[in-house]
N, C-alpha and C. Protein backbone atom coordinates (compact mmCIF):
# COMPACT_ATOMS: atom_id res chain seq x y z
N UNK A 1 -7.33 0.78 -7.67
CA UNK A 1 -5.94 1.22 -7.65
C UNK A 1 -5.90 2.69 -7.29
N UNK A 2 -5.01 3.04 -6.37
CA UNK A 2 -5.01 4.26 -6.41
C UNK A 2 -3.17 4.89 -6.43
N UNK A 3 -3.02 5.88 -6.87
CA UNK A 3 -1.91 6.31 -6.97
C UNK A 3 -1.41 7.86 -7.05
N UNK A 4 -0.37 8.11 -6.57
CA UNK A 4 0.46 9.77 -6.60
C UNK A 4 1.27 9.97 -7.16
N UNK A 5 1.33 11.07 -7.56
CA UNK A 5 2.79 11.19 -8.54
C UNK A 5 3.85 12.25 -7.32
N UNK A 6 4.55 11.63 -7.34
CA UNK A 6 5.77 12.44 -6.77
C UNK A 6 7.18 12.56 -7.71
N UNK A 7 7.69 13.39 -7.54
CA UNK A 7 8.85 14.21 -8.63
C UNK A 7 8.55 13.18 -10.21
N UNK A 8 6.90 13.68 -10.20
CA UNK A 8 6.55 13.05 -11.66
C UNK A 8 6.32 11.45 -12.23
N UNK A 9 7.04 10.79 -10.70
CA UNK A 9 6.53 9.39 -11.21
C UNK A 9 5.82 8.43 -9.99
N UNK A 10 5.04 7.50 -10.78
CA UNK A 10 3.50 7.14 -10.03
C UNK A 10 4.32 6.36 -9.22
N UNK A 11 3.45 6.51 -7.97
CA UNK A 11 3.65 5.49 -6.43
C UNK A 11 1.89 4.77 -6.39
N UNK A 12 1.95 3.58 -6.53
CA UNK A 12 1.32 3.12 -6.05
C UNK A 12 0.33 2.86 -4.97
N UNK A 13 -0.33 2.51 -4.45
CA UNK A 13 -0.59 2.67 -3.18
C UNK A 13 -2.20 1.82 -3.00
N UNK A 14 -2.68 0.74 -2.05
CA UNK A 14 -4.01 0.66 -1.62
C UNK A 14 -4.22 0.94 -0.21
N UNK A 15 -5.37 1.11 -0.59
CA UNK A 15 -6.46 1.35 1.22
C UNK A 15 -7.27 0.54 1.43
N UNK A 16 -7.90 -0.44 2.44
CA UNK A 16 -8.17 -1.52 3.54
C UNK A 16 -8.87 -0.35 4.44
N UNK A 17 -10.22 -0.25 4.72
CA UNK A 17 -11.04 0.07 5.60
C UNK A 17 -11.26 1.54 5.50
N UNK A 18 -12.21 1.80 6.27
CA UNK A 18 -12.84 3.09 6.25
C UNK A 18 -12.55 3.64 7.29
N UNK A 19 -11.84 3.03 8.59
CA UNK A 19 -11.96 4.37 9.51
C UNK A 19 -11.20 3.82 10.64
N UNK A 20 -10.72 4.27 11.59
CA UNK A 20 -9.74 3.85 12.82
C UNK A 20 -8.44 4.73 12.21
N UNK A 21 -7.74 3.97 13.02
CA UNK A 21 -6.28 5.00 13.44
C UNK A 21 -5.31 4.41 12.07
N UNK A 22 -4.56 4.88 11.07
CA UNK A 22 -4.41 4.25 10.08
C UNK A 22 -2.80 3.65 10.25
N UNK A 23 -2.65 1.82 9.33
CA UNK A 23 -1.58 1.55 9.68
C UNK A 23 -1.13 1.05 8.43
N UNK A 24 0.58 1.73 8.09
CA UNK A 24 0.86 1.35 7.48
C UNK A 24 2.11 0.78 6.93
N UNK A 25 1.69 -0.73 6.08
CA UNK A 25 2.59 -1.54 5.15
C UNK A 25 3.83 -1.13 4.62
N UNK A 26 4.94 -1.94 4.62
CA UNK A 26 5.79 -1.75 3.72
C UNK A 26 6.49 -2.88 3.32
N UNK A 27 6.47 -3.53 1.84
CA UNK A 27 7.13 -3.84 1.73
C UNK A 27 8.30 -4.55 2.36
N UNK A 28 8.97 -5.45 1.86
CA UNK A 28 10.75 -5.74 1.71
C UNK A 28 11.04 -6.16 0.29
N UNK A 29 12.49 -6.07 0.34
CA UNK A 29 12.98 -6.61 -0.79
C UNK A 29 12.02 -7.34 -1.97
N UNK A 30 12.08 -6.90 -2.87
CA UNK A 30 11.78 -7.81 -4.29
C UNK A 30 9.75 -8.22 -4.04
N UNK A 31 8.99 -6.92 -3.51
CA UNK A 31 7.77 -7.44 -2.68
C UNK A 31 7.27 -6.53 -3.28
N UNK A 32 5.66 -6.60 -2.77
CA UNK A 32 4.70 -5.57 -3.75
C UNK A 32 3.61 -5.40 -2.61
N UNK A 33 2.84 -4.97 -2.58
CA UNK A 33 2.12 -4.13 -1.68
C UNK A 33 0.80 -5.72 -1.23
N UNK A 34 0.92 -6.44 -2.42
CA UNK A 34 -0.06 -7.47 -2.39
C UNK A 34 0.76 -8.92 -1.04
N UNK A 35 1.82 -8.77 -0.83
CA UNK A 35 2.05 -9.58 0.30
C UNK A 35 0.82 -9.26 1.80
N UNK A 36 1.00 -7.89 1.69
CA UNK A 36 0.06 -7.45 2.53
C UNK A 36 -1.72 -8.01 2.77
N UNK A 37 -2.17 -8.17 1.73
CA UNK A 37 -3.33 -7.66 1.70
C UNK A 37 -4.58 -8.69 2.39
N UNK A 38 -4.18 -9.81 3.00
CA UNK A 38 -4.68 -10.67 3.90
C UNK A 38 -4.91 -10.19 5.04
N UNK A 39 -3.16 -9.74 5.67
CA UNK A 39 -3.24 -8.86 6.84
C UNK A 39 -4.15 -7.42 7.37
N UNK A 40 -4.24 -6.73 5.69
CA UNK A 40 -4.35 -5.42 5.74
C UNK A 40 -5.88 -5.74 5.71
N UNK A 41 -6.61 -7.12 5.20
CA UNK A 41 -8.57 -7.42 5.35
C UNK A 41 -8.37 -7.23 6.91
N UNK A 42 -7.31 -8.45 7.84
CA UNK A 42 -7.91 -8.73 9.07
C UNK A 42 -7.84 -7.35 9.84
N UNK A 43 -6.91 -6.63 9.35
CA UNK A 43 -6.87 -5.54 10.79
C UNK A 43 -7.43 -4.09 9.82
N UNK A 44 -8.39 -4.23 8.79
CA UNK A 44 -9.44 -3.36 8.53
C UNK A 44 -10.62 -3.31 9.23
N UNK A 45 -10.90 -4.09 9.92
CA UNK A 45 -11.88 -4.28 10.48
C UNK A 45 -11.82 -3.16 11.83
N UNK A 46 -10.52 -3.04 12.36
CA UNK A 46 -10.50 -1.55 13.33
C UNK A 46 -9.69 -0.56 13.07
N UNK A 47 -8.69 -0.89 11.98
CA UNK A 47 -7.87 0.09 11.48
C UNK A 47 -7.87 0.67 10.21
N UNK A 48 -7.71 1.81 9.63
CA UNK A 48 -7.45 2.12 7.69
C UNK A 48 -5.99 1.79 7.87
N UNK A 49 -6.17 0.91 6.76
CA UNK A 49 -4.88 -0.06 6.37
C UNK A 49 -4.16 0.74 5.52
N UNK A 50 -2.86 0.51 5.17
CA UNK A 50 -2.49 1.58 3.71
C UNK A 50 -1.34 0.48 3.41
N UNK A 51 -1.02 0.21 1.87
CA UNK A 51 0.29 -0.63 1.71
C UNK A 51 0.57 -0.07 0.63
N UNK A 52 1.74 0.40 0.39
CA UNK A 52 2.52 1.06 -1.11
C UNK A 52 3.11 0.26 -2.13
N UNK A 53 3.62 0.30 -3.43
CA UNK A 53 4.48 -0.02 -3.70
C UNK A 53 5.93 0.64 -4.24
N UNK A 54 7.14 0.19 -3.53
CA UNK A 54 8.48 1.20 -3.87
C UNK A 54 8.23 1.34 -5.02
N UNK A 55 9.11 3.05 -5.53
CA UNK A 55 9.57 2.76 -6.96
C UNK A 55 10.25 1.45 -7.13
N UNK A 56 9.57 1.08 -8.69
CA UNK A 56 10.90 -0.44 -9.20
C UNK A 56 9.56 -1.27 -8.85
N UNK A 57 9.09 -1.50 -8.26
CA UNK A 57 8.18 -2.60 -7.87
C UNK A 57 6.83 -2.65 -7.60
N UNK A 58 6.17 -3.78 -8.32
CA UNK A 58 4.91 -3.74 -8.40
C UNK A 58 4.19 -2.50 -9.04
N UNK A 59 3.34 -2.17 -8.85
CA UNK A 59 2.99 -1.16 -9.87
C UNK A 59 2.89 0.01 -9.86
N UNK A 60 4.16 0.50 -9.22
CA UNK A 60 5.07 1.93 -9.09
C UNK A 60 5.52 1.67 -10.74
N UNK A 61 5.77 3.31 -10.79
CA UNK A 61 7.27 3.88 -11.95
C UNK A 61 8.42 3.05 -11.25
N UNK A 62 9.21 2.96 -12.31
CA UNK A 62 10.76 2.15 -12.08
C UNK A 62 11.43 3.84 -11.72
């Protein structure tokens, strides 16, 4: 898990690969960073993947 605090509350966030041009996830509605993470294996393989989760969801601060 990795995570940032911005104006004090945690953002979520994973990383998918070590190196290439980096692309990144977002979410929709009522979603969590883990919809991603099938996509974010296949295209680790040439890209650093990144997928967040909004505040409110998944395992962000509300």
């Amino acid at each position: 898990m990795s995570a940032i605090h911005i104006d004090n509350r945690l953002v979520h966030y994973e990383v998918v690969g070590r190196r290439g041009a980096p692309v990144i996830f977002l979410h929709s509605w009522l979603g969590s960073w883990r919809y991603w993470l099938p996509t974010m294996e296949h295209a680790s393989e040439r890209y650093r993947t990144f997928a967040l989760d909004f505040w409110g969801f998944g395992e962000s601060d509300r």
